[in-house]
Protein backbone atom coordinates (compact mmCIF):
# COMPACT_ATOMS: atom_id res chain seq x y z
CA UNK A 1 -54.94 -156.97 59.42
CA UNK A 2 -57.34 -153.95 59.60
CA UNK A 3 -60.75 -154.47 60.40
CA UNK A 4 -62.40 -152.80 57.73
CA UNK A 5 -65.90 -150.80 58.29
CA UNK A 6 -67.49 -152.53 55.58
CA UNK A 7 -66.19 -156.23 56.78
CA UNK A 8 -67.61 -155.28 60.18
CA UNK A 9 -70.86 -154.38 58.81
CA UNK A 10 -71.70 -157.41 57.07
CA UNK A 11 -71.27 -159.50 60.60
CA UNK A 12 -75.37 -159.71 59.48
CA UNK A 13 -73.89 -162.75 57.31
CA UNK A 14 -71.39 -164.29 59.58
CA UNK A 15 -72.99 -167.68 60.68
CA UNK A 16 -73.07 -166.78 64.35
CA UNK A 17 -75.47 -163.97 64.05
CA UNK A 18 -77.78 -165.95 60.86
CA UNK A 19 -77.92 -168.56 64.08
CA UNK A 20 -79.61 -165.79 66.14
CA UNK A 21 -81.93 -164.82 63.37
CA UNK A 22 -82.97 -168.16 63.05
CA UNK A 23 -83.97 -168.44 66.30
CA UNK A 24 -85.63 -165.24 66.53
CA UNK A 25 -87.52 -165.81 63.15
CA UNK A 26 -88.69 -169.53 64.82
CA UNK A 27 -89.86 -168.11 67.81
CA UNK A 28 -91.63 -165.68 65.94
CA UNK A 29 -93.35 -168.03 63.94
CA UNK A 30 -94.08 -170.35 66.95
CA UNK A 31 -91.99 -172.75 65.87
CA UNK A 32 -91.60 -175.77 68.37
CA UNK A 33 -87.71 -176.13 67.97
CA UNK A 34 -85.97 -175.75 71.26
CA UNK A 35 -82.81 -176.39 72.81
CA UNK A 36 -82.96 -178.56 75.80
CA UNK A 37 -82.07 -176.81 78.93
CA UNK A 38 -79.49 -178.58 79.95
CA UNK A 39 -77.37 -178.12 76.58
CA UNK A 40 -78.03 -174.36 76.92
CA UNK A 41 -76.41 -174.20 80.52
CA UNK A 42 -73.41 -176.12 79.39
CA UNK A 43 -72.90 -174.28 76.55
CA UNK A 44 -72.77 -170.67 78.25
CA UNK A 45 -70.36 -172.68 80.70
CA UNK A 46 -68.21 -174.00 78.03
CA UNK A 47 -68.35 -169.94 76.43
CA UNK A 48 -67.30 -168.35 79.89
CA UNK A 49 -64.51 -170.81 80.51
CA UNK A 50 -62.70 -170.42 77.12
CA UNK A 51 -63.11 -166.20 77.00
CA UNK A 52 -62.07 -165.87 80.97
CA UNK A 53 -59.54 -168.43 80.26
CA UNK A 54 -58.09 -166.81 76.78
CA UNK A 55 -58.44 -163.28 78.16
CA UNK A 56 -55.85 -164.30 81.53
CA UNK A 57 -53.70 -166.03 78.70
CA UNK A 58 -53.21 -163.02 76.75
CA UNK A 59 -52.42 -160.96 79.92
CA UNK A 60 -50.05 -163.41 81.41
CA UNK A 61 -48.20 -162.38 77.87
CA UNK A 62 -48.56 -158.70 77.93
CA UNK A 63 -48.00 -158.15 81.91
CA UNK A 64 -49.97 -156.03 84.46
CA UNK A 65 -49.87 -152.32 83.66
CA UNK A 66 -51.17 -149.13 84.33
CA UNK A 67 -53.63 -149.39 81.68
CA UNK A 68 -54.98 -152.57 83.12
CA UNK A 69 -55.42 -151.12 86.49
CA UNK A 70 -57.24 -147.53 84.36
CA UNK A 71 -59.31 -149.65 82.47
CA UNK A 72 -60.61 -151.49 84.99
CA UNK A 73 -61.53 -148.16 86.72
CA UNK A 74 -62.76 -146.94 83.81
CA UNK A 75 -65.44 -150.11 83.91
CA UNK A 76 -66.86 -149.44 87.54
CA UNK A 77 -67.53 -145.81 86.84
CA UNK A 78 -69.71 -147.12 83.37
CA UNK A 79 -71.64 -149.49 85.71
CA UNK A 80 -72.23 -146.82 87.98
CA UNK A 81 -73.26 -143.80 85.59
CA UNK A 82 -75.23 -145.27 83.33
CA UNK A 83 -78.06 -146.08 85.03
CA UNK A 84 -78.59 -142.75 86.22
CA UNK A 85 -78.66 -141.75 82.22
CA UNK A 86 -81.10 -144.67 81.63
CA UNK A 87 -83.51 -143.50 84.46
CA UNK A 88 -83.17 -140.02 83.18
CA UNK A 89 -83.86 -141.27 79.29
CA UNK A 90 -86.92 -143.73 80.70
CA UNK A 91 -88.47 -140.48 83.02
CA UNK A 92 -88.56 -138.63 79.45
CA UNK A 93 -89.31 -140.99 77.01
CA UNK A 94 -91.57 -142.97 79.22
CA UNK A 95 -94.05 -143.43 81.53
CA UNK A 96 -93.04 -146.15 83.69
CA UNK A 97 -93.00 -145.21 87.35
CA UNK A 98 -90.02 -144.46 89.32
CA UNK A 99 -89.69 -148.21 90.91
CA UNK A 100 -89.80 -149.49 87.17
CA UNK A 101 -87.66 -147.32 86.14
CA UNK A 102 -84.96 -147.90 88.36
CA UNK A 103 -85.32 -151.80 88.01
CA UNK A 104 -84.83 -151.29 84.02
CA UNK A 105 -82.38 -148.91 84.02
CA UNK A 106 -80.05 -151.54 86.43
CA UNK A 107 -79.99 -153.57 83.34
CA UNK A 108 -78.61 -151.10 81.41
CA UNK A 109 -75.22 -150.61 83.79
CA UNK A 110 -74.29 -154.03 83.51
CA UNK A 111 -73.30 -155.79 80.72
CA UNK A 112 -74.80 -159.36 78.65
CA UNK A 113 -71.64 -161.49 78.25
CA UNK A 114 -73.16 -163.23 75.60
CA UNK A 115 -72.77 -159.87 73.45
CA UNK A 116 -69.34 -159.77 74.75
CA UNK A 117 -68.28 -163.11 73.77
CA UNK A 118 -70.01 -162.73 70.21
CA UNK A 119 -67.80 -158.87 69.82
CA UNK A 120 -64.83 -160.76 71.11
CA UNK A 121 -65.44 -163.85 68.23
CA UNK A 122 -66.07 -161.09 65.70
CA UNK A 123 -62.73 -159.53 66.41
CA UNK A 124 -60.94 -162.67 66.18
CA UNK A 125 -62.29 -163.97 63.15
CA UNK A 126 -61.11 -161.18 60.98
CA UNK A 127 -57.95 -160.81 63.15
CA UNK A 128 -58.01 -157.63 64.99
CA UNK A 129 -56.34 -157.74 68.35
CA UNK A 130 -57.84 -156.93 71.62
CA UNK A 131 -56.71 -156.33 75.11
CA UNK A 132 -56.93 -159.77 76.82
CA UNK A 133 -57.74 -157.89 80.00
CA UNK A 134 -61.20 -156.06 78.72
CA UNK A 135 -62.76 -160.09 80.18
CA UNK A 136 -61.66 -158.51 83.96
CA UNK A 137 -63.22 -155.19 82.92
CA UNK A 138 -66.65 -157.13 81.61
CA UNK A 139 -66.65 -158.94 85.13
CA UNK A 140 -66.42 -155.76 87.47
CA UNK A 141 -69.16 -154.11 85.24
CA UNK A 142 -72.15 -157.06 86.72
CA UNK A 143 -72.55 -155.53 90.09
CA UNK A 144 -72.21 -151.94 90.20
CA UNK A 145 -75.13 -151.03 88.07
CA UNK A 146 -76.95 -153.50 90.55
CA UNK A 147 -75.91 -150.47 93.58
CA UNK A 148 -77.07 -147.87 91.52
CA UNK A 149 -80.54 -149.18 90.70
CA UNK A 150 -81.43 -149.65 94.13
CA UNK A 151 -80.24 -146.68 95.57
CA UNK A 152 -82.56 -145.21 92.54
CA UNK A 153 -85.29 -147.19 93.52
CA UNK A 154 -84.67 -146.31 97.31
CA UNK A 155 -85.61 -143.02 96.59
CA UNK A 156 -89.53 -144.49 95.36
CA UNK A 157 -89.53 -146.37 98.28
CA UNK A 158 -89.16 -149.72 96.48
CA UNK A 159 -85.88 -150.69 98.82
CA UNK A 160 -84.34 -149.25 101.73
CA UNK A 161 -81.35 -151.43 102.18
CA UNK A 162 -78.89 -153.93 100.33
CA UNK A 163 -78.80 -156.55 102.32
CA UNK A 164 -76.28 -159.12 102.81
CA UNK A 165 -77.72 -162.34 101.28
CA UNK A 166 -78.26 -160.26 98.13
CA UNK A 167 -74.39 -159.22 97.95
CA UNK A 168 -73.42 -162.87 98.52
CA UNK A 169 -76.32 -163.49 95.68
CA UNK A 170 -74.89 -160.95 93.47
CA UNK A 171 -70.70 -162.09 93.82
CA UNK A 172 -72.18 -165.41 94.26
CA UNK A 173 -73.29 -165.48 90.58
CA UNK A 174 -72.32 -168.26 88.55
CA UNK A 175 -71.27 -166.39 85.36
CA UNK A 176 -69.10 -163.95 87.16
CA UNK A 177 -67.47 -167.21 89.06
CA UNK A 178 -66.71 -168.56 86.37
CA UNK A 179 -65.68 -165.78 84.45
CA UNK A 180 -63.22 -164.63 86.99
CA UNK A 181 -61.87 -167.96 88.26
CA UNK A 182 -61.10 -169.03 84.27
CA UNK A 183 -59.74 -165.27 83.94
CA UNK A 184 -57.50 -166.16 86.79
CA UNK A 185 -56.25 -169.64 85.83
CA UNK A 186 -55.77 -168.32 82.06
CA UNK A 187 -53.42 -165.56 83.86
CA UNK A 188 -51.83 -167.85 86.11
CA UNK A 189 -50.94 -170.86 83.32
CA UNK A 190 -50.22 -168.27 80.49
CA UNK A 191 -49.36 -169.36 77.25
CA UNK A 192 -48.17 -173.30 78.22
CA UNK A 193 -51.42 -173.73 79.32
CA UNK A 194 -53.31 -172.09 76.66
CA UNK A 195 -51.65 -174.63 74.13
CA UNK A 196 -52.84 -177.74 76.66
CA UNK A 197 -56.37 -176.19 75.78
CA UNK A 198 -56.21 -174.95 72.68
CA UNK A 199 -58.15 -177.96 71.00
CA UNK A 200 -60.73 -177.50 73.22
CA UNK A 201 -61.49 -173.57 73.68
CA UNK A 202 -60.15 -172.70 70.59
CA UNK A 203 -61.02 -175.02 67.49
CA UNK A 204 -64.65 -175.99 69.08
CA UNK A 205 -65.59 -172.41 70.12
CA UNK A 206 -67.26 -170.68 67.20
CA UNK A 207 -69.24 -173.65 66.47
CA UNK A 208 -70.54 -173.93 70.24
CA UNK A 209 -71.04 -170.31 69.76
CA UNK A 210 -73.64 -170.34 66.87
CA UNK A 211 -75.86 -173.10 68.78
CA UNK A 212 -76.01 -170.96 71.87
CA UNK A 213 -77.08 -167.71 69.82
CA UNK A 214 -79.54 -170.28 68.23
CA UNK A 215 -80.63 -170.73 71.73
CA UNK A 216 -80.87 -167.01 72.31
CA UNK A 217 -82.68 -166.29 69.48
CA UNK A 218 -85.49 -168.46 70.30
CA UNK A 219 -85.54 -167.06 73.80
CA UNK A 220 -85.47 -163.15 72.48
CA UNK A 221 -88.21 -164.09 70.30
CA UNK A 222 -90.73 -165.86 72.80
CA UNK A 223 -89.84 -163.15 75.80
CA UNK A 224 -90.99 -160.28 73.09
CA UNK A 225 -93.59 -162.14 72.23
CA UNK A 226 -95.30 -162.91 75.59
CA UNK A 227 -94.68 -159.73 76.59
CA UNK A 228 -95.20 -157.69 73.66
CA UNK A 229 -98.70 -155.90 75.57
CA UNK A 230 -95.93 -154.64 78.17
CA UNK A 231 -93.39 -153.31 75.82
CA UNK A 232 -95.17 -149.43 74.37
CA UNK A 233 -93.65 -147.38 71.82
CA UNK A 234 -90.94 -145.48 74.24
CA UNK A 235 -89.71 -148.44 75.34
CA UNK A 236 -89.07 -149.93 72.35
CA UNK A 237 -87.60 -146.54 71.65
CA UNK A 238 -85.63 -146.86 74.37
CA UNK A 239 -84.13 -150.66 74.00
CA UNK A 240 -82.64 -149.08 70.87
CA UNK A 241 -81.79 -145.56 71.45
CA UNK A 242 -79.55 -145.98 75.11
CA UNK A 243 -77.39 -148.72 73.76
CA UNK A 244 -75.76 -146.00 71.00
CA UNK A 245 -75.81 -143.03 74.26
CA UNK A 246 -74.03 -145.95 76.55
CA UNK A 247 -71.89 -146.49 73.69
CA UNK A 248 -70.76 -143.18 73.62
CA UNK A 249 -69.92 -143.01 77.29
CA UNK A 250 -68.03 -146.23 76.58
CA UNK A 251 -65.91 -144.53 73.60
CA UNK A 252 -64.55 -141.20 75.59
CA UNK A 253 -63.37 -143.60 78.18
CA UNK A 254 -61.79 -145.90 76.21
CA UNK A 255 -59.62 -143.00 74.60
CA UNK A 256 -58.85 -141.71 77.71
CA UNK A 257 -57.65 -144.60 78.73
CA UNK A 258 -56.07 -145.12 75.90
CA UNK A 259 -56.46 -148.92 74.67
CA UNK A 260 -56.40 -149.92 71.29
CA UNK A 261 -59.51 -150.27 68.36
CA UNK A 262 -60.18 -153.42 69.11
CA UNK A 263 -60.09 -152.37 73.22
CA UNK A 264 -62.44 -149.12 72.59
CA UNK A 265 -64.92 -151.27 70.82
CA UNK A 266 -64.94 -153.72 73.10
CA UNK A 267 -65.52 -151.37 75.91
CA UNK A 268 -68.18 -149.44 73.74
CA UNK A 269 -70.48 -152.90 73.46
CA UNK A 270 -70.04 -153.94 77.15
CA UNK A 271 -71.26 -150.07 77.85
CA UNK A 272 -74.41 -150.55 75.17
CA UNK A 273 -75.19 -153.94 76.14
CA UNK A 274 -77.97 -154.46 79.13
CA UNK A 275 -77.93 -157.93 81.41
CA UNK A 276 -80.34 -160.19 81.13
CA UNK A 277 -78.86 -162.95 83.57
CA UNK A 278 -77.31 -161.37 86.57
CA UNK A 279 -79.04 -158.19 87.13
CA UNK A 280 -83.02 -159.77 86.46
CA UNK A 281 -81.72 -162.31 89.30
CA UNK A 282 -80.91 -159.32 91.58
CA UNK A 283 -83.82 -157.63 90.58
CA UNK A 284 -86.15 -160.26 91.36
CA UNK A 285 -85.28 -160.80 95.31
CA UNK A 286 -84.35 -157.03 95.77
CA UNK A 287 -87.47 -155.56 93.45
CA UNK A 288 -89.85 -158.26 93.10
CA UNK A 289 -92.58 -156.00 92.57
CA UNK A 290 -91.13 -154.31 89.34
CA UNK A 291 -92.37 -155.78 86.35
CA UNK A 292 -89.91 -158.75 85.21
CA UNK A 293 -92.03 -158.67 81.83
CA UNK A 294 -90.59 -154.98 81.16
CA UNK A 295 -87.05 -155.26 82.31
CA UNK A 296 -86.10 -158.58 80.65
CA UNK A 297 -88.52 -158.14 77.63
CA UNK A 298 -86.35 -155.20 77.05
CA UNK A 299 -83.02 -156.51 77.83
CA UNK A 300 -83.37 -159.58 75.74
CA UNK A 301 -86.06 -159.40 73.20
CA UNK A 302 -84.92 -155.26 72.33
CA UNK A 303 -81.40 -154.22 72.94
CA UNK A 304 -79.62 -157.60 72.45
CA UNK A 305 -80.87 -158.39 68.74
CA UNK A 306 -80.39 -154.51 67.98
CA UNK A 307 -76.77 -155.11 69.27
CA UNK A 308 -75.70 -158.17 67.22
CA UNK A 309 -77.39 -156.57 63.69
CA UNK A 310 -77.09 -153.23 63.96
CA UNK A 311 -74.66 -151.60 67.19
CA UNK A 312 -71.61 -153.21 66.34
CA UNK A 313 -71.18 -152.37 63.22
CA UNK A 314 -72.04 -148.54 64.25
CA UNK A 315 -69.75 -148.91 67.04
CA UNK A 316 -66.94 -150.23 65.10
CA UNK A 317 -67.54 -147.01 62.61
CA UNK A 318 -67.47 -144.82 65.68
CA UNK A 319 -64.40 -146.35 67.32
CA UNK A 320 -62.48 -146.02 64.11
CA UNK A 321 -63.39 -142.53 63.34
CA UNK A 322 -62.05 -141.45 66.67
């Protein structure tokens, strides 16, 4: 079934995403709804398990190719580039210091698995196939963007080393654990064992999937608003303008690797989304005196909502047209 550009458009109505406005309209409206903490956490668990998990599934059924091994390539060189294109966009359109800079433009490397996981559900919903394997290339994208920051903040003088405790911190990180190890035991158990799990990651998951972008919402809203004095009008630019440029970077290499619409979309969200879990972490014990106000304001309360109501549907149009 093709995923039509108009049917990809209206994801503004799927009940995922009117979750996330919800969420972002309470917080807005200092609402005192909340999630409790510990709910959140084992929600994002339960989310990481069943993508890592379906994604080594689908390529214990397809095999290990060529195309896996390009892909995956293609993924580290994204994490790499791009934040040299953010620092470049944030020097122009902004006037954050170099030591800022860098620290922001870290966050635009890596990827937010949450906007992953919601692409992935989108896909799946309207039945549009997807290389299994783009969950690996998601997971090598957290820590190369990391590298590239601080050798661009090296250069300021913010850093002059990365140290060993923060490369255990970094493949230490509990999403990427997960994500890998699930990734793994989804590749390892292949289809038998995706049937032995399949009323649990399966049937539950879009439902589990709404409450957590509930979750989000609330916390996009209250980061923009307690930082909004931080965020001026080139940043804001910014949050919306390099997740369509990273998006692009993300669509020549998808073609030239070759993977299929559902693939080059894929890899054109993980290249226009910006962390807001791993990379802040890093940024705080390798940076802490960049602003943590800027980088995650911008991260969670900018690119993320722009993302889930207006970039995929662009992207999809992109990704189709080419």
């Amino acid at each position: 079934m093709e995923l039509s550009i108009a049917s990809l458009a209206s994801n503004l109505l799927a009940p995922t995403i009117l979750f996330f406005i919800l969420g972002l309209i309470a917080a807005v409206a200092r609402s005192d709804l909340s999630i409790p903490e510990g709910a959140a956490k084992i929600m994002s668990i339960y989310l990481l398990l069943a993508i890592g998990f379906k994604g080594g599934a689908a390529v214990a059924k397809s095999g290990v190719d060529g195309q896996l091994i390009a892909s995956l390539l293609a993924g580290i060189v994204l994490s790499f580039v791009l934040p040299f294109v953010a620092y470049a966009l944030l020097k122009a359109m902004t006037r954050l210091d170099g030591l800022n800079a860098a620290a922001v433009a870290g966050h635009y490397g890596s990827i937010s698995i949450v906007t992953f996981v919601t692409a992935v559900s989108l896909l799946e919903a309207r039945g549009i196939a997807s290389e299994g394997y783009m969950v690996a290339v998601a997971a090598v994208m957290e820590v190369p963007a990391i590298m590239s920051a601080l050798w661009l903040a090296a250069r300021k003088g913010g850093t002059s080393a990365v140290d060993c405790s923060l490369l255990r911190h970094i493949l230490g990180n509990g999403s990427i654990v997960l994500l890998i190890g699930s990734f793994t035991i989804g590749a390892v158990t292949g289809e038998s064992g995706l049937n032995d799990l399949h009323p649990f990651i399966v049937v539950p998951f879009t439902g589990v999937l709404a409450i957590f972008l509930l979750d989000m919402g609330l916390s996009a809203g209250r980061s923009l608003m307690e930082n909004k004095k931080e965020i001026s009008g080139g940043l804001l630019a910014f949050g919306c303008v390099m997740p369509i440029i990273g998006s692009l970077f993300g669509l020549a290499l998808a073609k030239l690797v070759g993977v299929s619409l559902g693939g080059t979309f894929l890899m054109m969200v993980l290249s226009a989304s910006a962390s807001y879990i791993a990379v802040p972490a890093a940024m705080r014990l390798a940076l802490p005196q960049a602003k943590s106000g800027i980088y995650l304001s911008l991260a969670l309360g900018v690119t993320f909502p722009f993302n889930l109501t207006l970039g995929m549907p662009l992207y999809f149009l992109l990704a189709s047209l080419f």
